[in-house]
C-alpha atoms as a PDB file:
ATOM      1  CA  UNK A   1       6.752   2.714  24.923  1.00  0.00           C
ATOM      2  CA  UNK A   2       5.177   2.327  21.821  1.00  0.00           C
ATOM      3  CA  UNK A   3       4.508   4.807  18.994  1.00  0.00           C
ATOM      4  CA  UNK A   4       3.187   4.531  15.463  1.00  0.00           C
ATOM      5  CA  UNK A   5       4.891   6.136  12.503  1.00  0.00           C
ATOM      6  CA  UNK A   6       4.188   5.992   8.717  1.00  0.00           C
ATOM      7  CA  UNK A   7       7.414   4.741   7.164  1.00  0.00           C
ATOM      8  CA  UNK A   8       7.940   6.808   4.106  1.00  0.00           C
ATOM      9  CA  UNK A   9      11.253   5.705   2.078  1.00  0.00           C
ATOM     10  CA  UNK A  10      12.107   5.354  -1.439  1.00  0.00           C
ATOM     11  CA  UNK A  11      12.361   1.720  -2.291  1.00  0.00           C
ATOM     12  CA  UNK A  12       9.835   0.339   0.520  1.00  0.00           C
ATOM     13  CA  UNK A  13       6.860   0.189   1.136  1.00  0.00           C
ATOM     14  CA  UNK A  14       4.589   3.026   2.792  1.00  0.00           C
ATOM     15  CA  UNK A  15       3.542   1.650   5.720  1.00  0.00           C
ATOM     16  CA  UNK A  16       1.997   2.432   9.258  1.00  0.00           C
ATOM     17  CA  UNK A  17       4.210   0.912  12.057  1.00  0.00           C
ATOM     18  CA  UNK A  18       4.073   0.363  15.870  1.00  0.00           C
ATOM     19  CA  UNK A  19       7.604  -0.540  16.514  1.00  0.00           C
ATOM     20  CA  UNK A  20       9.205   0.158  19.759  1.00  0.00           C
ATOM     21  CA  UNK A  21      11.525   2.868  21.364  1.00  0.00           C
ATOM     22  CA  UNK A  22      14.683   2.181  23.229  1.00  0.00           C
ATOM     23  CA  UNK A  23      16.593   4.655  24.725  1.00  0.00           C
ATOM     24  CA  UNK A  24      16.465   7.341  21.781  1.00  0.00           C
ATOM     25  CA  UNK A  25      16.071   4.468  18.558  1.00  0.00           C
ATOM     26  CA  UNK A  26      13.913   3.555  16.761  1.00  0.00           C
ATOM     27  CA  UNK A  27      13.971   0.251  15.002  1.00  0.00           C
ATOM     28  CA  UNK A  28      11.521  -0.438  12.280  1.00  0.00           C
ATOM     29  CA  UNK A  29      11.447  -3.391   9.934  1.00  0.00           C
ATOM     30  CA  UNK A  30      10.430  -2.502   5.830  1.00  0.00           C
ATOM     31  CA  UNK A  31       9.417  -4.575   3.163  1.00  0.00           C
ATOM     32  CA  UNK A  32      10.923  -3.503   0.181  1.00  0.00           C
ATOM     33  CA  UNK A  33       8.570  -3.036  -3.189  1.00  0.00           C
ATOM     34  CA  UNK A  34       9.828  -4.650  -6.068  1.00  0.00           C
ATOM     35  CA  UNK A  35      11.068  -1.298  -8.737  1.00  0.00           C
ATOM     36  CA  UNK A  36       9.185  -1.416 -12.262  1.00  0.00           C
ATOM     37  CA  UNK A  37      10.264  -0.748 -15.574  1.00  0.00           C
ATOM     38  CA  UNK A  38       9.378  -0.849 -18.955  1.00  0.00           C
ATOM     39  CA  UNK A  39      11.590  -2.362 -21.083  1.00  0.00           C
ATOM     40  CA  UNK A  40      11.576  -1.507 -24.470  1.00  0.00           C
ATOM     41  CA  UNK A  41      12.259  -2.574 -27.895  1.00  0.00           C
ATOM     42  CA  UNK A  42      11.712  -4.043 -30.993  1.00  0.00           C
ATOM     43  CA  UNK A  43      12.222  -7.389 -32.850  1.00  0.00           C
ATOM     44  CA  UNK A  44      14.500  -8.010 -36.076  1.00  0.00           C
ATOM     45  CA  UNK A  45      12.932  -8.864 -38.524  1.00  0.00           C
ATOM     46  CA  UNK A  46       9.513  -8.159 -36.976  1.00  0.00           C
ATOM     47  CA  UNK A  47       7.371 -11.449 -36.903  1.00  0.00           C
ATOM     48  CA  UNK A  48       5.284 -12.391 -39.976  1.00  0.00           C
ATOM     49  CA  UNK A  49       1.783 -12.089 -40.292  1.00  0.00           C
ATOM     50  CA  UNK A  50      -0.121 -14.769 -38.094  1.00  0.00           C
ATOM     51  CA  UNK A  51       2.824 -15.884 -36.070  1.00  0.00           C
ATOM     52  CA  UNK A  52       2.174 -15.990 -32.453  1.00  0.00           C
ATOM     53  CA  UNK A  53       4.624 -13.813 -30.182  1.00  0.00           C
ATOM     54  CA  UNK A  54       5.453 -14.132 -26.749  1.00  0.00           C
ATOM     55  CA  UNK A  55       8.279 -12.383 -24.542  1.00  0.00           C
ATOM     56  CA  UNK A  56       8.761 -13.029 -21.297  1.00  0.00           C
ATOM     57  CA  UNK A  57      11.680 -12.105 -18.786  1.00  0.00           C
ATOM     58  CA  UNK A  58      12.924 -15.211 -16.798  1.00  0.00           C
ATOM     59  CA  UNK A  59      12.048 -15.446 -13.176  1.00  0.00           C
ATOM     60  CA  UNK A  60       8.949 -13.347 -13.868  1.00  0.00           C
ATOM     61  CA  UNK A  61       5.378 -13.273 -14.579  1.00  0.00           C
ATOM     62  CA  UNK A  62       4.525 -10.864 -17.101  1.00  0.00           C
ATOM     63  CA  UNK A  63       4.612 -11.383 -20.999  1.00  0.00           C
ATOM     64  CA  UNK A  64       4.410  -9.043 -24.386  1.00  0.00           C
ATOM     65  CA  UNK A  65       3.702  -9.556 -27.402  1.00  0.00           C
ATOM     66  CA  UNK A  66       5.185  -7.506 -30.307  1.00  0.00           C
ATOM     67  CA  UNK A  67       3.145  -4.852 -33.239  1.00  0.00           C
ATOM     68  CA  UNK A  68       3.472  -5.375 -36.737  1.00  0.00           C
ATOM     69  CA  UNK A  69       6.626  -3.588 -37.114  1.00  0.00           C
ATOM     70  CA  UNK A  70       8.436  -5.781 -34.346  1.00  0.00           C
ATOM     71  CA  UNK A  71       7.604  -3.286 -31.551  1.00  0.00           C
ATOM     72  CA  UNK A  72       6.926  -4.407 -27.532  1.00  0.00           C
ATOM     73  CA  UNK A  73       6.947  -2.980 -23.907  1.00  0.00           C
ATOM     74  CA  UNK A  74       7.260  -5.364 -21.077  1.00  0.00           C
ATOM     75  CA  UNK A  75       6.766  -4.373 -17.418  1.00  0.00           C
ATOM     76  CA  UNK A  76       9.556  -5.684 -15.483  1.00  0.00           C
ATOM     77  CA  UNK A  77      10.859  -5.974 -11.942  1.00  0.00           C
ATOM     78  CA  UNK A  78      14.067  -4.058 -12.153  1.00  0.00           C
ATOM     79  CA  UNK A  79      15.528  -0.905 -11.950  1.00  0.00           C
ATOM     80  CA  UNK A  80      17.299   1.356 -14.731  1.00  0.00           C
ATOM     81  CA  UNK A  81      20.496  -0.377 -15.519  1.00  0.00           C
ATOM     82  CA  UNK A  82      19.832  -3.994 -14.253  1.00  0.00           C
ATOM     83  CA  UNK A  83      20.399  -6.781 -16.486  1.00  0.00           C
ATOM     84  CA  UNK A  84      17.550  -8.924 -17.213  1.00  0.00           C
ATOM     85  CA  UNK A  85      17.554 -12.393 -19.776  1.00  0.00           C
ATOM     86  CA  UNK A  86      14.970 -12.069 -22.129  1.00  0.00           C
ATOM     87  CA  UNK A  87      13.071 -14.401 -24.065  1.00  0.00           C
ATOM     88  CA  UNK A  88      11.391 -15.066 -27.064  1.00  0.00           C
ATOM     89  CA  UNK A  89       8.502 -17.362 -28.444  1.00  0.00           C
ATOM     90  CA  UNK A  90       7.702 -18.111 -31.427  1.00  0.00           C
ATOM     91  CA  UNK A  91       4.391 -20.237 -32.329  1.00  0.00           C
ATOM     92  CA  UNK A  92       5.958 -21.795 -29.040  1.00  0.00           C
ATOM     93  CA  UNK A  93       9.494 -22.126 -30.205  1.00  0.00           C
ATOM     94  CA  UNK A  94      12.357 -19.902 -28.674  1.00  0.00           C
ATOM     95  CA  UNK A  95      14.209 -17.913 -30.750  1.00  0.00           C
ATOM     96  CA  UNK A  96      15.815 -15.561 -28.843  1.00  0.00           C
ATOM     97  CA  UNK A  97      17.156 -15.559 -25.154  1.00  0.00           C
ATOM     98  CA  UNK A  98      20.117 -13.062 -23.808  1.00  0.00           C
ATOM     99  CA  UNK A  99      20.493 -10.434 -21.550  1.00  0.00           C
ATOM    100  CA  UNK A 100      19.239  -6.464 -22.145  1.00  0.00           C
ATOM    101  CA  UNK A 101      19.667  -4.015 -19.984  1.00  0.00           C
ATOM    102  CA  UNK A 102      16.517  -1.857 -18.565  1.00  0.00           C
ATOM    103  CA  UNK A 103      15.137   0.208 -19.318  1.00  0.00           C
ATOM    104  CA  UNK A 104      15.957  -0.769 -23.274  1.00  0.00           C
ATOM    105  CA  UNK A 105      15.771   0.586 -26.073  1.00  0.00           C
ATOM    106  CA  UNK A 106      16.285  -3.256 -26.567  1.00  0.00           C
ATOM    107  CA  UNK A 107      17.052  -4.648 -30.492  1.00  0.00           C
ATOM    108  CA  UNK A 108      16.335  -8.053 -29.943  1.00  0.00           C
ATOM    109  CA  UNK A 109      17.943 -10.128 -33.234  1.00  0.00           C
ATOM    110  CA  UNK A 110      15.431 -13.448 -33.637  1.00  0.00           C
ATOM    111  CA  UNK A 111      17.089 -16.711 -35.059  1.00  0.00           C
ATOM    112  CA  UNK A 112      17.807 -16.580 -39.175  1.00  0.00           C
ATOM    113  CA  UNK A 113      16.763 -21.133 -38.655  1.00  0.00           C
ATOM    114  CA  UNK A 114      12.720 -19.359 -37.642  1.00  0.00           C
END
């Protein structure tokens, strides 16, 4: 017999389903959904004027750039309390990479050699 069922659970993906009863079970295969968070934070010092910023978290796509005052928000894959290694570009040249934890506030201390 066959049924379908919207599968509605925290962490996975809503989803209609047409899995199959045996006996009295139901067995139903999710796809999780990656969690998001912003992580937070601010650069020290902040970059100078005309310097070109880029953080990124490794493994993933997205990048941020920072404000005037040293100020970013990066969506990440993650949930609160997961460790992530972030990087930092400067005009192309890292000068920061270690581990924060999400959801931040992050102070991210750039290289004195910049």
């Amino acid at each position: 017999m066959q049924i379908k069922v919207l599968a509605q659970v925290p962490g996975y993906e809503d989803q209609w389903l047409t899995p199959r009863v045996e006996g009295n079970v139901l067995n139903v295969d999710l796809d999780s959904t990656p969690e998001t968070t912003a992580l937070t934070g601010s650069l020290v010092p902040p970059p100078e004027k005309g310097h070109k910023i880029q953080i990124v978290v490794d493994g993933q796509e997205g990048t941020a750039s920072s404000d005037e005052l040293g100020r970013f928000k990066l969506l990440v894959n993650g949930r609160p309390g997961d460790r992530v290694r972030v990087k930092v570009y400067e005009d192309g040249k890292m000068v920061y990479d270690d581990y924060q934890v999400l959801p931040g506030p992050a102070t991210l201390l750039l290289d004195e050699a910049r």
